[in-house]
PDB file of N, CA and C in Angstrom:
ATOM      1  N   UNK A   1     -35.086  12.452   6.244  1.00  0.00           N
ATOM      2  CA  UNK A   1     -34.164  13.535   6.477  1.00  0.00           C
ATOM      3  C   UNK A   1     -34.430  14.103   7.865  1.00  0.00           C
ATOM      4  N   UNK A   2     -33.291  14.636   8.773  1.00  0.00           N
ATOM      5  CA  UNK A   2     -33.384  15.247   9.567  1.00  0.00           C
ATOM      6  C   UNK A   2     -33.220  16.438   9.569  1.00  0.00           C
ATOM      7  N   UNK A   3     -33.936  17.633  10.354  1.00  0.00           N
ATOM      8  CA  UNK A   3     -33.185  18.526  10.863  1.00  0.00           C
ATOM      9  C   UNK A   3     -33.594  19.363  12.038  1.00  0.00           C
ATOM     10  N   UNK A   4     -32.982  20.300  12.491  1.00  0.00           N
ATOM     11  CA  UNK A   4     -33.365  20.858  13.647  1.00  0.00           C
ATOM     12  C   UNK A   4     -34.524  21.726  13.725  1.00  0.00           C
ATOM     13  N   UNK A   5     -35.180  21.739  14.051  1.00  0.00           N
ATOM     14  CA  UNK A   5     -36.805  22.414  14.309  1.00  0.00           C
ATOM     15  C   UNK A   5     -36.535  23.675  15.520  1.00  0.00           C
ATOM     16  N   UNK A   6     -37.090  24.568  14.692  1.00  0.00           N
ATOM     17  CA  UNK A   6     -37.362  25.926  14.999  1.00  0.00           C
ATOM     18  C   UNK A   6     -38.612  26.211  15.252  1.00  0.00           C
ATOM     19  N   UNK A   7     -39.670  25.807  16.785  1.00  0.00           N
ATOM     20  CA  UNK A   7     -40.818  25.818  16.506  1.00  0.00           C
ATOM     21  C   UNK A   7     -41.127  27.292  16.367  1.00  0.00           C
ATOM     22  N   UNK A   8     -42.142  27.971  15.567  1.00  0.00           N
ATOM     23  CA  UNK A   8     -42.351  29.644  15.574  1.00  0.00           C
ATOM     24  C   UNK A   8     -43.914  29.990  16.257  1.00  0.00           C
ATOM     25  N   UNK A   9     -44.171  30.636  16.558  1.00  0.00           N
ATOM     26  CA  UNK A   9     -45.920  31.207  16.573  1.00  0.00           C
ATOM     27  C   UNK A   9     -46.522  31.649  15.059  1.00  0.00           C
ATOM     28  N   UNK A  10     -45.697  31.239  14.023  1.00  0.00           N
ATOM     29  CA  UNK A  10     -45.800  31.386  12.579  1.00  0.00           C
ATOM     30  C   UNK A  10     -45.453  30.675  11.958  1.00  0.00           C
ATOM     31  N   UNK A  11     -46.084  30.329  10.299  1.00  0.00           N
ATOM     32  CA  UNK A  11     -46.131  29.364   9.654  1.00  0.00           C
ATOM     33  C   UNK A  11     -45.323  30.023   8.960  1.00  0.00           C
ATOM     34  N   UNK A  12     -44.280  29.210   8.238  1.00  0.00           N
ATOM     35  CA  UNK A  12     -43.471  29.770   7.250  1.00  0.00           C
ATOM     36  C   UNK A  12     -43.945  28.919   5.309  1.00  0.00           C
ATOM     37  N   UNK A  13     -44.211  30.057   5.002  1.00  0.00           N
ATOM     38  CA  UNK A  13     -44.816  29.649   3.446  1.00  0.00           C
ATOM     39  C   UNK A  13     -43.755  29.479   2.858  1.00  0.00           C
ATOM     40  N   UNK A  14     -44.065  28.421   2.242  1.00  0.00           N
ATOM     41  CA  UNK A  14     -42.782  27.991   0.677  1.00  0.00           C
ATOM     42  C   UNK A  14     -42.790  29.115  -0.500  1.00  0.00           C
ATOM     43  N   UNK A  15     -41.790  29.501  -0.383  1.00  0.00           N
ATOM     44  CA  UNK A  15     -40.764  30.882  -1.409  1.00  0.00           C
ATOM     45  C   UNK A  15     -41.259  31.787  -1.059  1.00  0.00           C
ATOM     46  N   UNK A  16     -41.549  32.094   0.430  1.00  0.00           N
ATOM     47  CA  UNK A  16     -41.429  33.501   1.100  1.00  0.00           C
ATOM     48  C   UNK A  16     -40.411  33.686   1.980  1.00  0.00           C
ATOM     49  N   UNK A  17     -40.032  35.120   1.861  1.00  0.00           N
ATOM     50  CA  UNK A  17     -38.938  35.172   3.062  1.00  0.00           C
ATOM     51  C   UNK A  17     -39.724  35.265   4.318  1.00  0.00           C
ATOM     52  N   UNK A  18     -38.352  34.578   5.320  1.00  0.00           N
ATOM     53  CA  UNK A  18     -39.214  34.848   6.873  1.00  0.00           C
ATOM     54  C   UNK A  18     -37.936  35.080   7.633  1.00  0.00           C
ATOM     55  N   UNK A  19     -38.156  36.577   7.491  1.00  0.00           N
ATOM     56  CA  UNK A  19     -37.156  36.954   8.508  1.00  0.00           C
ATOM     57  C   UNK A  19     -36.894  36.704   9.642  1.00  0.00           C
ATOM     58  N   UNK A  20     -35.985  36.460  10.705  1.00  0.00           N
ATOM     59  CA  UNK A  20     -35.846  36.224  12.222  1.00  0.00           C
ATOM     60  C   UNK A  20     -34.971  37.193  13.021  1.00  0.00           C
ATOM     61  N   UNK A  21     -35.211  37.098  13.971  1.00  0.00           N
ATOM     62  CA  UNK A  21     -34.257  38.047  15.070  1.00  0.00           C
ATOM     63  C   UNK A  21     -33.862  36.543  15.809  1.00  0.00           C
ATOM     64  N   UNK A  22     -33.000  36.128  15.702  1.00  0.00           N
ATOM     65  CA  UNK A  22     -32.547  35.120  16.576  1.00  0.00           C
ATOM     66  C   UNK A  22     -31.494  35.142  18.087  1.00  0.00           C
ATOM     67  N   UNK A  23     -32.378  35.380  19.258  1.00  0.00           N
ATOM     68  CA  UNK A  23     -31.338  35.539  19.946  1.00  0.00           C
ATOM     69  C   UNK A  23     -31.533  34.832  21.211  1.00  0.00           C
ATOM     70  N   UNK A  24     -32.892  33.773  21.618  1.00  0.00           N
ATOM     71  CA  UNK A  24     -32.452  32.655  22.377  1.00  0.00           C
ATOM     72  C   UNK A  24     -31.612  31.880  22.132  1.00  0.00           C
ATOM     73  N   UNK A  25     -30.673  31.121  23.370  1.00  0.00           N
ATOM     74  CA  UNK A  25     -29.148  31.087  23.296  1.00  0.00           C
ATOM     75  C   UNK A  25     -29.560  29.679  22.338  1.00  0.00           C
ATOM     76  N   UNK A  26     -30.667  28.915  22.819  1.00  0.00           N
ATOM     77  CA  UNK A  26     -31.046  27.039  22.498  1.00  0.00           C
ATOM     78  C   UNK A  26     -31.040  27.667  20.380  1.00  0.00           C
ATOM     79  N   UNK A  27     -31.925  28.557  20.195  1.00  0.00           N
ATOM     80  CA  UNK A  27     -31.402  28.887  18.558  1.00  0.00           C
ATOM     81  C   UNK A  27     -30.428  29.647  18.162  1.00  0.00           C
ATOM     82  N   UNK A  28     -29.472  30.311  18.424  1.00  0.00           N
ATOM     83  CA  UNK A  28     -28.262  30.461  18.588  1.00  0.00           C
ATOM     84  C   UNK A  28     -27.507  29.606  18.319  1.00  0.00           C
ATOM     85  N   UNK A  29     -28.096  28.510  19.568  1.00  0.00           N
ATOM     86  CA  UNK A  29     -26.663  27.018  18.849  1.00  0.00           C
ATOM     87  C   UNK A  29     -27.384  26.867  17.678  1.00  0.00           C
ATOM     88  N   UNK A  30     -28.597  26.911  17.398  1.00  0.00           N
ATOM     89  CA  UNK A  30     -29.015  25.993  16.203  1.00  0.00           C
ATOM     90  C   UNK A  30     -28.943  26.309  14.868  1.00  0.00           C
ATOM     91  N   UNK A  31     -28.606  27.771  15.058  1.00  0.00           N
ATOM     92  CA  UNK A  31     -28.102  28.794  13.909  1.00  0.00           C
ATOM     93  C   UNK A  31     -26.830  28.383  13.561  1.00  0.00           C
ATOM     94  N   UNK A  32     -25.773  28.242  14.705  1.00  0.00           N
ATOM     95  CA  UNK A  32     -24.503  28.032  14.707  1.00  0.00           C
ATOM     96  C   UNK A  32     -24.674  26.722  13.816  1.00  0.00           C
ATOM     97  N   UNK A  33     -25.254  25.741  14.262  1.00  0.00           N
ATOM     98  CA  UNK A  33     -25.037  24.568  13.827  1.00  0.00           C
ATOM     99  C   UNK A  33     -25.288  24.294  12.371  1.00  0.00           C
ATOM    100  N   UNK A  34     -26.370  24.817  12.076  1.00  0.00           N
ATOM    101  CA  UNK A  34     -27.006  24.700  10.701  1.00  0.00           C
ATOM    102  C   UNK A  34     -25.960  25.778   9.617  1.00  0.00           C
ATOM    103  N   UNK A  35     -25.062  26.779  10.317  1.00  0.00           N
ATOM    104  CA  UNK A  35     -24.080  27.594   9.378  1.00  0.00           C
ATOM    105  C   UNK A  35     -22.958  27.385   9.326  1.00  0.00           C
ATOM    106  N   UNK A  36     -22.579  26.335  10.043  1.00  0.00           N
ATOM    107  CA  UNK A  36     -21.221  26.003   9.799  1.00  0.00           C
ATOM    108  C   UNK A  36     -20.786  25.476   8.977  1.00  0.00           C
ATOM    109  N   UNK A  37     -19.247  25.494   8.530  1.00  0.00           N
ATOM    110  CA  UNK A  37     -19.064  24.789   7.414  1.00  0.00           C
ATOM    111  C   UNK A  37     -18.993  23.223   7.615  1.00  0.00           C
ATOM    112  N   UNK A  38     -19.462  23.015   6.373  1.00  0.00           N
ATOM    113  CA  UNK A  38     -19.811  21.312   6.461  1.00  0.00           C
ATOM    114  C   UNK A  38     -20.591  20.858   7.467  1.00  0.00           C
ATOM    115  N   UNK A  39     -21.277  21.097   7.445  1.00  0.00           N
ATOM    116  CA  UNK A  39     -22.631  20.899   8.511  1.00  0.00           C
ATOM    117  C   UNK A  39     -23.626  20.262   7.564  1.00  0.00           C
ATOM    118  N   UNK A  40     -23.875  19.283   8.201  1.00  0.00           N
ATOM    119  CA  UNK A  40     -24.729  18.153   7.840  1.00  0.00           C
ATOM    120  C   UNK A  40     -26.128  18.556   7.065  1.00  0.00           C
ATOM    121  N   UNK A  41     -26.154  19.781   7.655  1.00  0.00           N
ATOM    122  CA  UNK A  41     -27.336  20.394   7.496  1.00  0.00           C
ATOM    123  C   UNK A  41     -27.916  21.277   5.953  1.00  0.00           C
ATOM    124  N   UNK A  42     -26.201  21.576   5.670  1.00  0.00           N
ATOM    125  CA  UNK A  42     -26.570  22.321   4.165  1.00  0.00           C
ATOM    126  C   UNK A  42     -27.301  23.584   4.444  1.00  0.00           C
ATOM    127  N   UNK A  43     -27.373  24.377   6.042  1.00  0.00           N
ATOM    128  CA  UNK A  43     -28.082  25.690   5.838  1.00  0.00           C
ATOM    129  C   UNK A  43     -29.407  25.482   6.078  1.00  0.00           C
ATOM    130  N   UNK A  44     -30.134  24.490   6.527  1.00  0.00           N
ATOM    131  CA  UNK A  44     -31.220  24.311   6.409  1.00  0.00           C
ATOM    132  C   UNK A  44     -31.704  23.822   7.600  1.00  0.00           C
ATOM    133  N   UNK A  45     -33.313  23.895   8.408  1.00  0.00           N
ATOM    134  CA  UNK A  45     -34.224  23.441   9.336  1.00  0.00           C
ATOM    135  C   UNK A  45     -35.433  23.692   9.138  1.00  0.00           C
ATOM    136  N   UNK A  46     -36.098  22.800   9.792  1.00  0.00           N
ATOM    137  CA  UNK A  46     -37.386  22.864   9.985  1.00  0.00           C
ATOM    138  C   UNK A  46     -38.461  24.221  10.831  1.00  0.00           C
ATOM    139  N   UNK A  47     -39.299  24.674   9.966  1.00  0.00           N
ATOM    140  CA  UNK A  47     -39.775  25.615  11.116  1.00  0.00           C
ATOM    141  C   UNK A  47     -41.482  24.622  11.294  1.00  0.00           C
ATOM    142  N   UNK A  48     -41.987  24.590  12.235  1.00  0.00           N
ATOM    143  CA  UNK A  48     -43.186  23.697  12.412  1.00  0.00           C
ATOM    144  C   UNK A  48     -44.146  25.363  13.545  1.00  0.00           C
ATOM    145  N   UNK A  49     -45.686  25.557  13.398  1.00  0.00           N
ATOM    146  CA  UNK A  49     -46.027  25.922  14.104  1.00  0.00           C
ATOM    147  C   UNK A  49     -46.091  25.619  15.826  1.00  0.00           C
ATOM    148  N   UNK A  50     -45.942  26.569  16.719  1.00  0.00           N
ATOM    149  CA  UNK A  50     -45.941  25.883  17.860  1.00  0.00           C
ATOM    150  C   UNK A  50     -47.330  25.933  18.227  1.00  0.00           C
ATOM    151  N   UNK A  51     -47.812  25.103  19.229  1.00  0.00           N
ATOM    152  CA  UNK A  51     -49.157  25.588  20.006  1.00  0.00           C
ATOM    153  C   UNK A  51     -49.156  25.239  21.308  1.00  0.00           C
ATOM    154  N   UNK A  52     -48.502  24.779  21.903  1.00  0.00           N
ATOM    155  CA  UNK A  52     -47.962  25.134  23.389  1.00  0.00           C
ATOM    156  C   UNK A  52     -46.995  25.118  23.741  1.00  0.00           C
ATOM    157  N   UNK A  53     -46.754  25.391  25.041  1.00  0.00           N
ATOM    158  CA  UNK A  53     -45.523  25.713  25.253  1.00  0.00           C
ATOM    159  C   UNK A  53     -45.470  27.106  26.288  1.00  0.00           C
ATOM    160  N   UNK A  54     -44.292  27.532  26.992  1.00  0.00           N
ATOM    161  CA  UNK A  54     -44.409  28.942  27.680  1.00  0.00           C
ATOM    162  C   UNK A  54     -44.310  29.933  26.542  1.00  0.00           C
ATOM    163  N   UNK A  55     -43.789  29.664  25.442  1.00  0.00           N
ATOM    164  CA  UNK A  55     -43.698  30.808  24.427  1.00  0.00           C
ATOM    165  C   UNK A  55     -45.048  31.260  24.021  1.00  0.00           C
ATOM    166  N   UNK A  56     -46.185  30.286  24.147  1.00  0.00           N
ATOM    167  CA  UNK A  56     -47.600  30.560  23.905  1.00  0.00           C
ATOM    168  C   UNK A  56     -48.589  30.524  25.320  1.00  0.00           C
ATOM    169  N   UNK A  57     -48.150  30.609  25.947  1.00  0.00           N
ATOM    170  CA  UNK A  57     -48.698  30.745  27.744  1.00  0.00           C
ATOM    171  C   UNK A  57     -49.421  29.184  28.413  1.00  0.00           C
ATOM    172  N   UNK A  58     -48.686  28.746  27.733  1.00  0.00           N
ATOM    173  CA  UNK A  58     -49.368  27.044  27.961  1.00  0.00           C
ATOM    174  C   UNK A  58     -47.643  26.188  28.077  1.00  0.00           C
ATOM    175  N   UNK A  59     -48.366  25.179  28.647  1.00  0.00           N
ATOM    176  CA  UNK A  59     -47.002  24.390  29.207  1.00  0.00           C
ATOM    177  C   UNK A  59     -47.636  22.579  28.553  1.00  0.00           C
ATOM    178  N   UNK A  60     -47.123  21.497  28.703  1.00  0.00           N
ATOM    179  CA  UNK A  60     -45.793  21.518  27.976  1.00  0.00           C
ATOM    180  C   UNK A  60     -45.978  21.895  26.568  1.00  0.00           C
ATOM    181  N   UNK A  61     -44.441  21.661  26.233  1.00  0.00           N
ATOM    182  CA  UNK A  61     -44.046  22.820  24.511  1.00  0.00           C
ATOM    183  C   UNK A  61     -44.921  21.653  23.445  1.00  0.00           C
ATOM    184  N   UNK A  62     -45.524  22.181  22.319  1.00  0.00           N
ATOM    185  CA  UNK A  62     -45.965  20.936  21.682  1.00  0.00           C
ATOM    186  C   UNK A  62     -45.941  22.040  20.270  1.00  0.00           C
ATOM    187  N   UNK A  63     -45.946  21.279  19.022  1.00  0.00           N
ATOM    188  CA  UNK A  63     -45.775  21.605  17.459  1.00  0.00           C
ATOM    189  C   UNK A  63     -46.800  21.062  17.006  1.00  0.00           C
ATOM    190  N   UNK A  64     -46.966  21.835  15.761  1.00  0.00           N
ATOM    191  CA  UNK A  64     -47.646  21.037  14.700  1.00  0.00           C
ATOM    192  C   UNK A  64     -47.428  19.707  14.049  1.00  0.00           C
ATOM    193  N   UNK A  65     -47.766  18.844  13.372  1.00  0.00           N
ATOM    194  CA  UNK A  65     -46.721  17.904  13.111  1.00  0.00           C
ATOM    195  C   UNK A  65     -46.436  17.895  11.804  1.00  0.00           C
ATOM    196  N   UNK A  66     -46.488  18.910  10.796  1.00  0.00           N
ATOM    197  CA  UNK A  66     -46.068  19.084   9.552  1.00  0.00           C
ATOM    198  C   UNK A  66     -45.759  20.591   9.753  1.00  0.00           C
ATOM    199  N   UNK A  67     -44.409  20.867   8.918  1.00  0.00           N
ATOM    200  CA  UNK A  67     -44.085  22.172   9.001  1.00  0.00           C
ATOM    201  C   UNK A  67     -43.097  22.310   7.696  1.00  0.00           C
ATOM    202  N   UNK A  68     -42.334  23.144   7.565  1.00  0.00           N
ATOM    203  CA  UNK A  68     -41.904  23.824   6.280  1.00  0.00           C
ATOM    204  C   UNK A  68     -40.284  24.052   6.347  1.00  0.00           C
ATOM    205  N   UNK A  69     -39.463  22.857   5.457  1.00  0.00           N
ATOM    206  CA  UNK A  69     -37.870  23.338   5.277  1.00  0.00           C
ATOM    207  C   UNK A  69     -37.560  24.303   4.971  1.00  0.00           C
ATOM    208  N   UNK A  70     -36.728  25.205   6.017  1.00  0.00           N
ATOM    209  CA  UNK A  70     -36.152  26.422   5.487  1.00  0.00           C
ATOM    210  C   UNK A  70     -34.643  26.423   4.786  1.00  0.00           C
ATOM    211  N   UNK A  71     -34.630  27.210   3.785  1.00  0.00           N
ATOM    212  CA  UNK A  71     -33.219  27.167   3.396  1.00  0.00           C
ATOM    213  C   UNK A  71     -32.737  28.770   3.896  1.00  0.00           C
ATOM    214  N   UNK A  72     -31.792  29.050   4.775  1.00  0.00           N
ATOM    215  CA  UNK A  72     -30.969  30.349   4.991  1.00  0.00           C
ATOM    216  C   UNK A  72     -30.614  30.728   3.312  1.00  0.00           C
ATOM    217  N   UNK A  73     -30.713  31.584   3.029  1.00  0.00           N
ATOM    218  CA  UNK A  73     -30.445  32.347   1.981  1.00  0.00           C
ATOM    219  C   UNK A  73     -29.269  33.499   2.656  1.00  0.00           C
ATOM    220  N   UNK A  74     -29.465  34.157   3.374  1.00  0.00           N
ATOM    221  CA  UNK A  74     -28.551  35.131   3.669  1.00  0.00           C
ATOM    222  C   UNK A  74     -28.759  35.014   5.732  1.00  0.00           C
ATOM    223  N   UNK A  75     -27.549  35.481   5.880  1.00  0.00           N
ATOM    224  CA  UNK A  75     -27.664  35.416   7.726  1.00  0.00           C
ATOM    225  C   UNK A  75     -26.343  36.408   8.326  1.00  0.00           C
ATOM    226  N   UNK A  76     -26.809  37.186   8.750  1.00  0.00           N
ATOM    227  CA  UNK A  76     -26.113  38.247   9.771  1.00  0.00           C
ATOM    228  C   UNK A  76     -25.560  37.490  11.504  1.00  0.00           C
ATOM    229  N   UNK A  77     -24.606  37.071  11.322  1.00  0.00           N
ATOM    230  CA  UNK A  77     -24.424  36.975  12.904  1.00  0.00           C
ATOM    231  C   UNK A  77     -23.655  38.204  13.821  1.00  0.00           C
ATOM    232  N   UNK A  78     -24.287  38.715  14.390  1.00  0.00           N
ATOM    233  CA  UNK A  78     -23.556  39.723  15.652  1.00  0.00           C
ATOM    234  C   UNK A  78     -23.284  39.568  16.486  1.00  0.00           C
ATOM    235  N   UNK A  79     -22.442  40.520  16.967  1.00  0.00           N
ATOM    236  CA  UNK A  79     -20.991  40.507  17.483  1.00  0.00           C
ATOM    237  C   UNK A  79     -21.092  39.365  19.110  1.00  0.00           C
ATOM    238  N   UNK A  80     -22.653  40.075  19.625  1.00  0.00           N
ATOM    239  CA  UNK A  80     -23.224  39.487  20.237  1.00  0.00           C
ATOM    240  C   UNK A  80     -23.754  38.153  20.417  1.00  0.00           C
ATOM    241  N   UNK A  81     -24.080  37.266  19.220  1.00  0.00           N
ATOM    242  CA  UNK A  81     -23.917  35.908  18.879  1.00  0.00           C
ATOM    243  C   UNK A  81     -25.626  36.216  18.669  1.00  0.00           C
ATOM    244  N   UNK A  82     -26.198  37.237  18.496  1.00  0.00           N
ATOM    245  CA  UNK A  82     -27.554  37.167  17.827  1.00  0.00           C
ATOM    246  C   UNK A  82     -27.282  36.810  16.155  1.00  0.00           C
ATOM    247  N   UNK A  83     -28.239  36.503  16.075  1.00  0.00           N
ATOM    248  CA  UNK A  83     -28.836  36.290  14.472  1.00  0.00           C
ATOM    249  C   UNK A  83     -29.747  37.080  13.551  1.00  0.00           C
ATOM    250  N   UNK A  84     -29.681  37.816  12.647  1.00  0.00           N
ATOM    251  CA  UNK A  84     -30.587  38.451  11.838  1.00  0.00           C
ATOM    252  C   UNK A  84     -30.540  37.457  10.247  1.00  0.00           C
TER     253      UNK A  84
END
């Protein structure tokens, strides 16, 4: 199975919620993509820990290599094209 990877600075546990503020534009599309109708995706991506990367003050971007399917349960998009 594929899907789009959301790397986080957090591990996301199976049947916890993990809330997001989504408002880099690269997850934005990926929000878009994963909520559209009939999207391949069914609502769903990968979140994997990150451990480098500029988001963690290290260059190049690199993940864990096991991480955790998320299913969207509920999603706010604003007006702004952020994500809650």
């Amino acid at each position: 199975m594929r899907l789009p990877l959301f790397p986080l600075h957090v591990v996301a546990f199976p049947h916890l919620p993990l809330p997001l503020h989504v408002f880099e534009p690269r997850y934005r599309a990926l929000m878009r993509d994963v909520m559209a109708d009939g999207s391949p995706y069914g609502g769903r991506f990968a979140v994997s820990m990150i451990t480098g990367g500029p988001e963690v003050g290290e260059s190049p971007a690199s993940v864990r290599p096991i991480g955790t399917m998320v299913d969207v349960r509920t999603a706010d998009r604003f007006d702004d094209g952020r994500w809650g």
